[in-house]
PDB file of N, CA and C in Angstrom:
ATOM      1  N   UNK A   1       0.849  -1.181   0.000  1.00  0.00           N
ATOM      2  CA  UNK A   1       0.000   0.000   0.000  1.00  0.00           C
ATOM      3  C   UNK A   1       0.895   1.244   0.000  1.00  0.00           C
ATOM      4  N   UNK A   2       0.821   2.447  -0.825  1.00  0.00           N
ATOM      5  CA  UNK A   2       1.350   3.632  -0.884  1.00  0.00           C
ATOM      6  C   UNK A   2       1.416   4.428   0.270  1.00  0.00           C
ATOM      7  N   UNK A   3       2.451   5.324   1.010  1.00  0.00           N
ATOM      8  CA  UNK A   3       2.472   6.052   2.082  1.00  0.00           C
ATOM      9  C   UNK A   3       1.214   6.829   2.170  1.00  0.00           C
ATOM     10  N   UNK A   4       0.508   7.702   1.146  1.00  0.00           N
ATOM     11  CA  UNK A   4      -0.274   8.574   1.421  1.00  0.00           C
ATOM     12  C   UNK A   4      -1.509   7.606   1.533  1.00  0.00           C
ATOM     13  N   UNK A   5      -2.163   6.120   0.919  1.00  0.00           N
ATOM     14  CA  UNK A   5      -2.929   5.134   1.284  1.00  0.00           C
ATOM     15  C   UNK A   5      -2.888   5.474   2.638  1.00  0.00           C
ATOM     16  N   UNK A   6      -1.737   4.859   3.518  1.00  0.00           N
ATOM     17  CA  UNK A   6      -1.957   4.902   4.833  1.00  0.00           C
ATOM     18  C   UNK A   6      -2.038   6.165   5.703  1.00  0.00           C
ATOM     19  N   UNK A   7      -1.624   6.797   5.103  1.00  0.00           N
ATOM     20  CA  UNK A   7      -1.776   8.356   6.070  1.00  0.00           C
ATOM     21  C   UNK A   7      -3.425   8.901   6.059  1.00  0.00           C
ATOM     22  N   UNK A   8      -3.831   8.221   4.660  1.00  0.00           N
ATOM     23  CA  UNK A   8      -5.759   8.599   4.553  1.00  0.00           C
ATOM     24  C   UNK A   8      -6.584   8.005   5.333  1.00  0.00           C
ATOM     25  N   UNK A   9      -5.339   6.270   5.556  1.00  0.00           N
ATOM     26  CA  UNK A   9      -6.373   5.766   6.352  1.00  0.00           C
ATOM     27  C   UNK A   9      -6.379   6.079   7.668  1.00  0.00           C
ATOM     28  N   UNK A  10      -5.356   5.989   8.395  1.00  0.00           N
ATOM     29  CA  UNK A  10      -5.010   6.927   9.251  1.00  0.00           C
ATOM     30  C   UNK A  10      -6.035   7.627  10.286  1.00  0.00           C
ATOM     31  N   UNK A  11      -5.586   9.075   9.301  1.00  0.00           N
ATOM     32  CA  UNK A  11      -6.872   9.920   9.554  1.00  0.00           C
ATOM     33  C   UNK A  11      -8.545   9.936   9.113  1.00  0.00           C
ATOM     34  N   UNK A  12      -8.665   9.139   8.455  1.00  0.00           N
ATOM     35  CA  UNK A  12     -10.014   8.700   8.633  1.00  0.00           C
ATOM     36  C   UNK A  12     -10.619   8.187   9.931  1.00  0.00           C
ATOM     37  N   UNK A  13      -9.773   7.707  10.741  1.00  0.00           N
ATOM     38  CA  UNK A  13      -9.663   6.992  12.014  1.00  0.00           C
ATOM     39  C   UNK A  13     -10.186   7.913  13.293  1.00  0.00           C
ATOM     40  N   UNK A  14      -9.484   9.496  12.829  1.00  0.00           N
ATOM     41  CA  UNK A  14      -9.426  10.181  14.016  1.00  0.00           C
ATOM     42  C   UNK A  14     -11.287  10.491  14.424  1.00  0.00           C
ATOM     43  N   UNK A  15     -11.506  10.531  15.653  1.00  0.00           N
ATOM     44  CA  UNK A  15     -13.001  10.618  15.756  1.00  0.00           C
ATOM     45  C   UNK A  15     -13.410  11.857  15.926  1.00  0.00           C
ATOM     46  N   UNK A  16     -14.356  12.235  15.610  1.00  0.00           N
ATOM     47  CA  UNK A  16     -14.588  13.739  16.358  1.00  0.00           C
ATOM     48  C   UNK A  16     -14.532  13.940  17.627  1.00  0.00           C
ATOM     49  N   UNK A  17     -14.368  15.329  17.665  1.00  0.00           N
ATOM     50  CA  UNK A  17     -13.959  15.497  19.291  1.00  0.00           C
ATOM     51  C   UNK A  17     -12.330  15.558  19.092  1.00  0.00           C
ATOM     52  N   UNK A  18     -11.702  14.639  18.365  1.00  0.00           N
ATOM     53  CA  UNK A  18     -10.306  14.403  18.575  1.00  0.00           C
ATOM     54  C   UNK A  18      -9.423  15.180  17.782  1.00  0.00           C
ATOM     55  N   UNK A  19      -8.281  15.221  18.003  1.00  0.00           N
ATOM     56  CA  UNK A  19      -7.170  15.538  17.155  1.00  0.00           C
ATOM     57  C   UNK A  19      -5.948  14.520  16.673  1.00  0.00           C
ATOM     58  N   UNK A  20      -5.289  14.643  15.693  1.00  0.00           N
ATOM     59  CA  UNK A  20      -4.095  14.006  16.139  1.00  0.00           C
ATOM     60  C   UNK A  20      -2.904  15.406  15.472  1.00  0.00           C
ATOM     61  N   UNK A  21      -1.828  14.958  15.960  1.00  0.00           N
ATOM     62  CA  UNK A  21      -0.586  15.980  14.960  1.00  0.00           C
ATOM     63  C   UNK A  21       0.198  15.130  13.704  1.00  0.00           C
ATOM     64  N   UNK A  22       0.681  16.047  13.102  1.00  0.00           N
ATOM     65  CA  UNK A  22       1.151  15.850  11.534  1.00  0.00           C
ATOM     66  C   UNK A  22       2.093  14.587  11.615  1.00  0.00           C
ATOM     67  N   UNK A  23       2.690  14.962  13.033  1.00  0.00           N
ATOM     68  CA  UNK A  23       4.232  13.679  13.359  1.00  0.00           C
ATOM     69  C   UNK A  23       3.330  12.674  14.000  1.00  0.00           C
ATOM     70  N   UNK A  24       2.418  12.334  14.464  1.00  0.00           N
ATOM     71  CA  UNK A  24       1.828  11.913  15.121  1.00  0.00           C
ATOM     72  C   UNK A  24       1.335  10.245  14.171  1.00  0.00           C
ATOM     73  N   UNK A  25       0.687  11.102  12.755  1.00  0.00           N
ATOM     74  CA  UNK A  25       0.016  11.030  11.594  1.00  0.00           C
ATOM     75  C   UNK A  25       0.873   9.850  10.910  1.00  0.00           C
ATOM     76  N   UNK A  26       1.812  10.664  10.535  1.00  0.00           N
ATOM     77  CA  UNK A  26       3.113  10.220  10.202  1.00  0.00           C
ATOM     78  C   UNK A  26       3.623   8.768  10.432  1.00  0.00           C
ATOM     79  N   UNK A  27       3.804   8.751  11.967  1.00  0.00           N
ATOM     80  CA  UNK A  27       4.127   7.419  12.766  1.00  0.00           C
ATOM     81  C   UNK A  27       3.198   6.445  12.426  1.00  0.00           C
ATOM     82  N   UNK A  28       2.370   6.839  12.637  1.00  0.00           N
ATOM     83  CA  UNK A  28       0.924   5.793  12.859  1.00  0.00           C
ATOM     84  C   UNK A  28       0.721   5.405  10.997  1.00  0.00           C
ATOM     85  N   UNK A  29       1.328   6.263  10.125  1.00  0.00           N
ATOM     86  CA  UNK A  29       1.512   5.472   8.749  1.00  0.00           C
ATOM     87  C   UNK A  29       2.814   4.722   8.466  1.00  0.00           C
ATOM     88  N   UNK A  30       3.481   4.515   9.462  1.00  0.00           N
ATOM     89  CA  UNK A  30       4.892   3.953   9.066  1.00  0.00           C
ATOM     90  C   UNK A  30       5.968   4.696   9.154  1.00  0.00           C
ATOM     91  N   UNK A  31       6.473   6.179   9.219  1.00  0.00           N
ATOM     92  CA  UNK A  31       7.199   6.922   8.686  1.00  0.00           C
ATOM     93  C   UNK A  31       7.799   8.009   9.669  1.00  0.00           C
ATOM     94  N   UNK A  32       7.624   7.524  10.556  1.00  0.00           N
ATOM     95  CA  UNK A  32       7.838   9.437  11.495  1.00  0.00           C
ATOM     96  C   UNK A  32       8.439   9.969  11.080  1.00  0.00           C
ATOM     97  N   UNK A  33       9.208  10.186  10.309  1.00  0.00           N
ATOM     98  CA  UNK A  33      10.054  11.132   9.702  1.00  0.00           C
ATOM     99  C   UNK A  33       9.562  12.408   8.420  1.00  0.00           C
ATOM    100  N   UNK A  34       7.913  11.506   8.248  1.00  0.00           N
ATOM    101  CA  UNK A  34       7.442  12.519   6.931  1.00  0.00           C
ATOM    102  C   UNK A  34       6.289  12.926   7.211  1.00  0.00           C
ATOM    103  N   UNK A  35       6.428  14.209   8.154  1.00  0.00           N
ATOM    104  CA  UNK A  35       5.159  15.047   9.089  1.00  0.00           C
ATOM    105  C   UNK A  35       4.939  15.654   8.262  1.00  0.00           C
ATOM    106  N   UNK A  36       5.745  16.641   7.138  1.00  0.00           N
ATOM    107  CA  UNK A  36       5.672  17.308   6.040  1.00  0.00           C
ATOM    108  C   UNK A  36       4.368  16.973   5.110  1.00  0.00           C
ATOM    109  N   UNK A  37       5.310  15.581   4.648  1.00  0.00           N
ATOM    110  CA  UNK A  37       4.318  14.712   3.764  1.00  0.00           C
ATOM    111  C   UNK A  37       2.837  14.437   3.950  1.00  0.00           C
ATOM    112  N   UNK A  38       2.868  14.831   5.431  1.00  0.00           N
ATOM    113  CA  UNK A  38       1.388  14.105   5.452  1.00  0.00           C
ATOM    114  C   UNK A  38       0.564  15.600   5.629  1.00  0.00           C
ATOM    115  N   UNK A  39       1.558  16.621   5.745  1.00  0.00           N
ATOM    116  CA  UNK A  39       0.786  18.294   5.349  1.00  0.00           C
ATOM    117  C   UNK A  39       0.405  18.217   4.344  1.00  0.00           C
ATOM    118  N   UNK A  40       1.255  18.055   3.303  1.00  0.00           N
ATOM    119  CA  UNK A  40       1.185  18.387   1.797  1.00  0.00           C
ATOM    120  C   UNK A  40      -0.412  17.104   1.727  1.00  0.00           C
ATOM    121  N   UNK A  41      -0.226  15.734   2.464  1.00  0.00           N
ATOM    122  CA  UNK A  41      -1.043  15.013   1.953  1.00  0.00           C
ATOM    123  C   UNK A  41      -2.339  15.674   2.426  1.00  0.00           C
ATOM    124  N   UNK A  42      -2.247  16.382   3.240  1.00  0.00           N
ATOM    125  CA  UNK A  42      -3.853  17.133   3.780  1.00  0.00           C
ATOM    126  C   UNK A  42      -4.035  18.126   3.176  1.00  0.00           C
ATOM    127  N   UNK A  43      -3.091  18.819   2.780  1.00  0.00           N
ATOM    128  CA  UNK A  43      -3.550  20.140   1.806  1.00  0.00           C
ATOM    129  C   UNK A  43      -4.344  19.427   0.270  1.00  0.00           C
ATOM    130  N   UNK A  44      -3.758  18.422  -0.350  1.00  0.00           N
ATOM    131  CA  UNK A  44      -4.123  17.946  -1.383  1.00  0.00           C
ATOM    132  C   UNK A  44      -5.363  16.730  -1.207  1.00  0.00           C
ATOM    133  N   UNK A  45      -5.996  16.888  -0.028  1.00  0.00           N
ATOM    134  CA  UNK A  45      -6.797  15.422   0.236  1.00  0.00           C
ATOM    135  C   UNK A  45      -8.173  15.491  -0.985  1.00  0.00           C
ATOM    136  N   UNK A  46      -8.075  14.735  -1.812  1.00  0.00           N
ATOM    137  CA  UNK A  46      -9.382  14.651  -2.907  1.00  0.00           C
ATOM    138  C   UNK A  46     -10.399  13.761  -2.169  1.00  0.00           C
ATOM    139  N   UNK A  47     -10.009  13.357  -0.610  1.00  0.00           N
ATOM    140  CA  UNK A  47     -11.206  12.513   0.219  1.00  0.00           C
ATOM    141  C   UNK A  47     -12.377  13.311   1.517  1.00  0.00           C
ATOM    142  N   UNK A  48     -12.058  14.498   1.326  1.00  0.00           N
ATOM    143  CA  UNK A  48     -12.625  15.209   2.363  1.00  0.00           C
ATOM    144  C   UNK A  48     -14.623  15.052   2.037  1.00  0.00           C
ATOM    145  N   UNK A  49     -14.859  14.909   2.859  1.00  0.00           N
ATOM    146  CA  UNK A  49     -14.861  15.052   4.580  1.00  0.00           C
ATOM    147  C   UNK A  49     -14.726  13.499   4.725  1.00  0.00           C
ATOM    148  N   UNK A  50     -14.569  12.692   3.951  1.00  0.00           N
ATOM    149  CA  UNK A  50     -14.559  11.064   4.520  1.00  0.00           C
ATOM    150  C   UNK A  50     -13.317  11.497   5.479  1.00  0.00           C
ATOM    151  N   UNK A  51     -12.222  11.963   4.662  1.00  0.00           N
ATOM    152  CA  UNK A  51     -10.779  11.631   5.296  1.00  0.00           C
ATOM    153  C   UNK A  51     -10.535  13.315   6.243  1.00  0.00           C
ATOM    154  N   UNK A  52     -11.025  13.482   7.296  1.00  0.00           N
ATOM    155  CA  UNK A  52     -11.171  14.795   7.733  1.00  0.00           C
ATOM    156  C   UNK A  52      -9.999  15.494   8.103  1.00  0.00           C
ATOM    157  N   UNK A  53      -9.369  16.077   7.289  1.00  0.00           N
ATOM    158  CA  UNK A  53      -7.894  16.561   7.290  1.00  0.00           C
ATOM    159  C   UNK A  53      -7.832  17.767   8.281  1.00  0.00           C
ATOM    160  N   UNK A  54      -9.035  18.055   8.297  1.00  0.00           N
ATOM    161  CA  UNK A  54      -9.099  19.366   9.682  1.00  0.00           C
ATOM    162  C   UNK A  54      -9.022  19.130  11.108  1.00  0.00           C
ATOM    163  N   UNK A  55      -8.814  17.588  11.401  1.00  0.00           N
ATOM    164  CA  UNK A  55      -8.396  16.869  12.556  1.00  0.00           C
ATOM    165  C   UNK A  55      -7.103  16.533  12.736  1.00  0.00           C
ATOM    166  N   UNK A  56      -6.014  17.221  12.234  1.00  0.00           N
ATOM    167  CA  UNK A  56      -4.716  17.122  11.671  1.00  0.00           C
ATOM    168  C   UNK A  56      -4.337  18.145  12.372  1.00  0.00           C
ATOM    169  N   UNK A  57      -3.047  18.517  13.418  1.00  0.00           N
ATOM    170  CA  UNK A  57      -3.280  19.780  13.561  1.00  0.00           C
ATOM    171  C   UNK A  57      -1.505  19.935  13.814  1.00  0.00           C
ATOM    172  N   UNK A  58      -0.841  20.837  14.095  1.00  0.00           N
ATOM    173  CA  UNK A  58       0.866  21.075  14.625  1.00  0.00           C
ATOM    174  C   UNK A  58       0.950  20.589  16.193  1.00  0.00           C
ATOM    175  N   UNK A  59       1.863  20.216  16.185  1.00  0.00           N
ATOM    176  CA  UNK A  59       2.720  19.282  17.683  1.00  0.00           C
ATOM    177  C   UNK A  59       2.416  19.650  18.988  1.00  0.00           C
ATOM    178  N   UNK A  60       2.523  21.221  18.528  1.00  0.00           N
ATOM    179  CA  UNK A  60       1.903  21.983  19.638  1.00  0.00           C
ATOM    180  C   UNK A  60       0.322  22.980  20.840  1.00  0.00           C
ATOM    181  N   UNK A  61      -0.346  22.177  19.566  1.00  0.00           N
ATOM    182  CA  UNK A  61      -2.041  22.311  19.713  1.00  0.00           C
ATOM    183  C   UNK A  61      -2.167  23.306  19.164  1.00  0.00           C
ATOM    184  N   UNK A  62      -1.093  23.800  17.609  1.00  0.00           N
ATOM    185  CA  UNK A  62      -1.935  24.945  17.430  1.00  0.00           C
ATOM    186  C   UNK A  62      -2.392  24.688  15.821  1.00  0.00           C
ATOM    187  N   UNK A  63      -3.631  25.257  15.089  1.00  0.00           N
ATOM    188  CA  UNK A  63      -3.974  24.997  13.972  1.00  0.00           C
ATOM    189  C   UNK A  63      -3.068  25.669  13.289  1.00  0.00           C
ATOM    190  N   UNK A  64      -2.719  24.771  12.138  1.00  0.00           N
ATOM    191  CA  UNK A  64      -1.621  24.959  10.917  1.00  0.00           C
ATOM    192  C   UNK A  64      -2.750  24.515   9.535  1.00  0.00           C
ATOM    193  N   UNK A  65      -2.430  25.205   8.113  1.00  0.00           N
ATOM    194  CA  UNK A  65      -2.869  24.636   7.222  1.00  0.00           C
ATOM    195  C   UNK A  65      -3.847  23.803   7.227  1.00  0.00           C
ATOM    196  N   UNK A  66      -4.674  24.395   6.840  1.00  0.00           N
ATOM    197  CA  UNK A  66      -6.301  24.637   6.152  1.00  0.00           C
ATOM    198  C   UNK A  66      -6.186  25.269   5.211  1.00  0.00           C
ATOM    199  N   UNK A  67      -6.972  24.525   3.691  1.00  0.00           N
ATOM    200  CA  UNK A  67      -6.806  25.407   2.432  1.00  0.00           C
ATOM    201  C   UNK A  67      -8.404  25.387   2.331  1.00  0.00           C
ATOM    202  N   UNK A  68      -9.359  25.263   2.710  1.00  0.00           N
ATOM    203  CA  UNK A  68     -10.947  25.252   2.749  1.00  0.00           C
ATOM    204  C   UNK A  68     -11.349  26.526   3.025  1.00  0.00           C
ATOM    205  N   UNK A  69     -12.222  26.776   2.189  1.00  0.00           N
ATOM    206  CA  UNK A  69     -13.075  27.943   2.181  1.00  0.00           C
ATOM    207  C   UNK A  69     -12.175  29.338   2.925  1.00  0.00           C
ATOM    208  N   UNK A  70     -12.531  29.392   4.261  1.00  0.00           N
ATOM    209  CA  UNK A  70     -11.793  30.967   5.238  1.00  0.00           C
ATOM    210  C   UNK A  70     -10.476  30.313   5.853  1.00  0.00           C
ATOM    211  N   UNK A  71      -9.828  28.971   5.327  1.00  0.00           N
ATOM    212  CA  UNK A  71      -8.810  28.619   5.996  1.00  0.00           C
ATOM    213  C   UNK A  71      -8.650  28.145   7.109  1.00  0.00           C
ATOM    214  N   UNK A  72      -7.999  29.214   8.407  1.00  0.00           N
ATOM    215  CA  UNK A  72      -7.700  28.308   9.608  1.00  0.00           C
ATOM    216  C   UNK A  72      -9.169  28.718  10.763  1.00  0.00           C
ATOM    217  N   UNK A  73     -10.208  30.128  10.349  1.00  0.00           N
ATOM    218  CA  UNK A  73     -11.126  30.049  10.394  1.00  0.00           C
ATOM    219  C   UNK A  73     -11.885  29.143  10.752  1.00  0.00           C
ATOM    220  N   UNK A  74     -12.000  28.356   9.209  1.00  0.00           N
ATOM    221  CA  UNK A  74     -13.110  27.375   9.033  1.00  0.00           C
ATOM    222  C   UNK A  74     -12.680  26.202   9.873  1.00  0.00           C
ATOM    223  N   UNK A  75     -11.074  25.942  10.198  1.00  0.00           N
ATOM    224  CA  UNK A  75     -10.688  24.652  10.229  1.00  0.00           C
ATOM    225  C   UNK A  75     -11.219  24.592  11.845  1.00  0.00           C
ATOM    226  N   UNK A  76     -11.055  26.043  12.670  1.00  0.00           N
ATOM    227  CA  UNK A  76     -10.941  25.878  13.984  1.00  0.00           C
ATOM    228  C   UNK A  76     -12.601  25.824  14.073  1.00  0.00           C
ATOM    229  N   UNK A  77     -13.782  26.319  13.401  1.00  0.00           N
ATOM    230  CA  UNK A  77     -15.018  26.550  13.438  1.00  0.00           C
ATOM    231  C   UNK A  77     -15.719  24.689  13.338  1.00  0.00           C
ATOM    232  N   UNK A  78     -14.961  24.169  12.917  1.00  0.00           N
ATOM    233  CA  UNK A  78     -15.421  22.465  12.470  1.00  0.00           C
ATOM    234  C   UNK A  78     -14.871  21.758  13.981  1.00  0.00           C
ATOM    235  N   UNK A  79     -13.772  22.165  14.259  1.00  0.00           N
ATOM    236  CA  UNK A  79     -13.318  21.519  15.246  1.00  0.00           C
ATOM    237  C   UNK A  79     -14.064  21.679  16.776  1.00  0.00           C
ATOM    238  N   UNK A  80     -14.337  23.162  16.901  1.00  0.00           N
ATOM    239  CA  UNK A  80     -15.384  23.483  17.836  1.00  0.00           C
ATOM    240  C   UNK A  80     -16.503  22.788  17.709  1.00  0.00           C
ATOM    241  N   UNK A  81     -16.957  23.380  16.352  1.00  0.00           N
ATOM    242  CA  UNK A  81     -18.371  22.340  16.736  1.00  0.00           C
ATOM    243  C   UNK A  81     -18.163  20.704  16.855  1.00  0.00           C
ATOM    244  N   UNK A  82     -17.370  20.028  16.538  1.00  0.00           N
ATOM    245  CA  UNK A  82     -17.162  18.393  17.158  1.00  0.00           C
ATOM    246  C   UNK A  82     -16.710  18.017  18.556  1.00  0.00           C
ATOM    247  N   UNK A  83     -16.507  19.194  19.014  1.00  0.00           N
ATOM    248  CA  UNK A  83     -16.507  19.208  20.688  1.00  0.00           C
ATOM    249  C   UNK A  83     -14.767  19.521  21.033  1.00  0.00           C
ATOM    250  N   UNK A  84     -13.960  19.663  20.038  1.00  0.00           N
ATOM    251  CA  UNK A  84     -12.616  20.227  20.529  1.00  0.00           C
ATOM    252  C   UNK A  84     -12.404  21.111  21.027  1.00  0.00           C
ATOM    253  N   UNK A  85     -11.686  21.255  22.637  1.00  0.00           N
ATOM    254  CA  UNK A  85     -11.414  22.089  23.304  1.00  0.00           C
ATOM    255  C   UNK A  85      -9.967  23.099  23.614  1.00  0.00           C
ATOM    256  N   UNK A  86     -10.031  24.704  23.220  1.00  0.00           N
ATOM    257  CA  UNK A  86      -9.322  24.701  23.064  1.00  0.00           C
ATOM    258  C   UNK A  86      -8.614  25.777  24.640  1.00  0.00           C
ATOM    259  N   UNK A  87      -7.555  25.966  24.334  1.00  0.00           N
ATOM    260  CA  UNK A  87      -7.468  27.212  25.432  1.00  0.00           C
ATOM    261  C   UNK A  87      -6.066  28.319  24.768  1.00  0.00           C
ATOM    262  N   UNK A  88      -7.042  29.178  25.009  1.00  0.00           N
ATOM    263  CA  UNK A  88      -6.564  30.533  24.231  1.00  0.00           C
ATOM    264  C   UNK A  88      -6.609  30.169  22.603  1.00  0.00           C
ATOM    265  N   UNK A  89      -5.570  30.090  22.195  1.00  0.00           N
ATOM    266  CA  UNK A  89      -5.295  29.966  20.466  1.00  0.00           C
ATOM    267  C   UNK A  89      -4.643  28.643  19.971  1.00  0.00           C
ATOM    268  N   UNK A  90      -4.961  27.360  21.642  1.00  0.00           N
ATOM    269  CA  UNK A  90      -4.398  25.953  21.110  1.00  0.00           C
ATOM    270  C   UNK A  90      -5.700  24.860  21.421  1.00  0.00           C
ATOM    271  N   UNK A  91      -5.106  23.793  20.680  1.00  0.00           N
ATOM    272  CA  UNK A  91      -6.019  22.443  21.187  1.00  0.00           C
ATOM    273  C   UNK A  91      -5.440  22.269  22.828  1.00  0.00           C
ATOM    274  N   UNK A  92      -6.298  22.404  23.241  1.00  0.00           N
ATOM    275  CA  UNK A  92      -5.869  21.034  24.840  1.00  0.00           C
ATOM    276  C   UNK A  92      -5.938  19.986  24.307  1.00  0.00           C
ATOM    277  N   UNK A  93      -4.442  19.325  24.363  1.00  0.00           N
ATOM    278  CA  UNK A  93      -3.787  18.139  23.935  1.00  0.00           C
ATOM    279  C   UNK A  93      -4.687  17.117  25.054  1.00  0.00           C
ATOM    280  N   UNK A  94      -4.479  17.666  26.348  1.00  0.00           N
ATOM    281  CA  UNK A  94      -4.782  17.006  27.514  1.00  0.00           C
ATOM    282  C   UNK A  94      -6.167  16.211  27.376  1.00  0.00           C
ATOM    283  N   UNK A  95      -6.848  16.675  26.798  1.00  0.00           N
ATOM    284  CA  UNK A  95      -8.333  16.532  26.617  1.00  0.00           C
ATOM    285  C   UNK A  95      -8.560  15.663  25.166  1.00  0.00           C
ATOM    286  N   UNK A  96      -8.004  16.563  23.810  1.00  0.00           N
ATOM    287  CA  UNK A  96      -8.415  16.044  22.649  1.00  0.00           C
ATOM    288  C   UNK A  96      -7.463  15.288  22.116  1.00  0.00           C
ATOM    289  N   UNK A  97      -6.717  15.033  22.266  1.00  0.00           N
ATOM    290  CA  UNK A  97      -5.126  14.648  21.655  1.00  0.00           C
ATOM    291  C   UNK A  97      -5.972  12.856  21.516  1.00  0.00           C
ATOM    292  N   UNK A  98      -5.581  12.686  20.015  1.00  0.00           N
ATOM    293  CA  UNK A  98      -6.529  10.924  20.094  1.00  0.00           C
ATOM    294  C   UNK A  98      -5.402  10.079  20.103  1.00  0.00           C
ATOM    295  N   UNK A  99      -5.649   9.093  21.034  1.00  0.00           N
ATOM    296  CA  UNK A  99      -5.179   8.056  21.631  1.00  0.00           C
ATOM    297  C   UNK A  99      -5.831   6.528  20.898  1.00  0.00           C
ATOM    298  N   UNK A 100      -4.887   6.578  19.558  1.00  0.00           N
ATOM    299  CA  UNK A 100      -5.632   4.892  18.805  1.00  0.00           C
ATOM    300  C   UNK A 100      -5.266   3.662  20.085  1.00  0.00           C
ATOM    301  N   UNK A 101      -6.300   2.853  19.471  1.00  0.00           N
ATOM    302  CA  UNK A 101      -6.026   1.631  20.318  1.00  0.00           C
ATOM    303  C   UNK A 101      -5.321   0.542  19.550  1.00  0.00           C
ATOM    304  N   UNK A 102      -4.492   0.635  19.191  1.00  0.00           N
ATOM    305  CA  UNK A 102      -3.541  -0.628  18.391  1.00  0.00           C
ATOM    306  C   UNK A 102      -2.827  -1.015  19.428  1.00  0.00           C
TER     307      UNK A 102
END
């Protein structure tokens, strides 16, 4: 199966409510090393909303890249409404950060 195969499937995985990060993403497709890759693979996702790339977020709980409609706007407006919590201008990792069960 192709790297970006698994990075779609991946994040198809993440539930609402949740987040995961780009390195995070990455690992969980085989690769930790290509957090990049799996940006570029969310900027270019032709699977949205199956594959919800706005549940993708930087290391540090803060929203990065959103190319949808108003951008990081829209990305943080989707995430609110699925119940992600944030404080000030980040995700609380503490709370939303998704934890697969493999």
């Amino acid at each position: 199966m192709l790297f970006r195969n698994h990075v779609y499937k991946v994040v198809s995985q993440i539930p609402k409510g949740k987040v995961a990060t780009y390195g995070q993403v990455a690992k969980l497709a085989g690769n930790s090393k290509t957090a990049r890759a799996v940006g570029w693979l969310m900027k270019t996702n032709p699977h949205a909303p199956k594959v919800p790339c706005h549940r993708v977020i930087g290391s540090d709980g803060q929203l990065v890249g959103y190319s949808a409609r108003k951008g990081l706007v829209t990305k943080k407006q989707l995430l609110v409404s699925e119940g992600v919590v944030f404080k000030r201008e980040r995700i609380d990792l503490k709370m939303c950060l998704w934890k697969p069960k493999n």
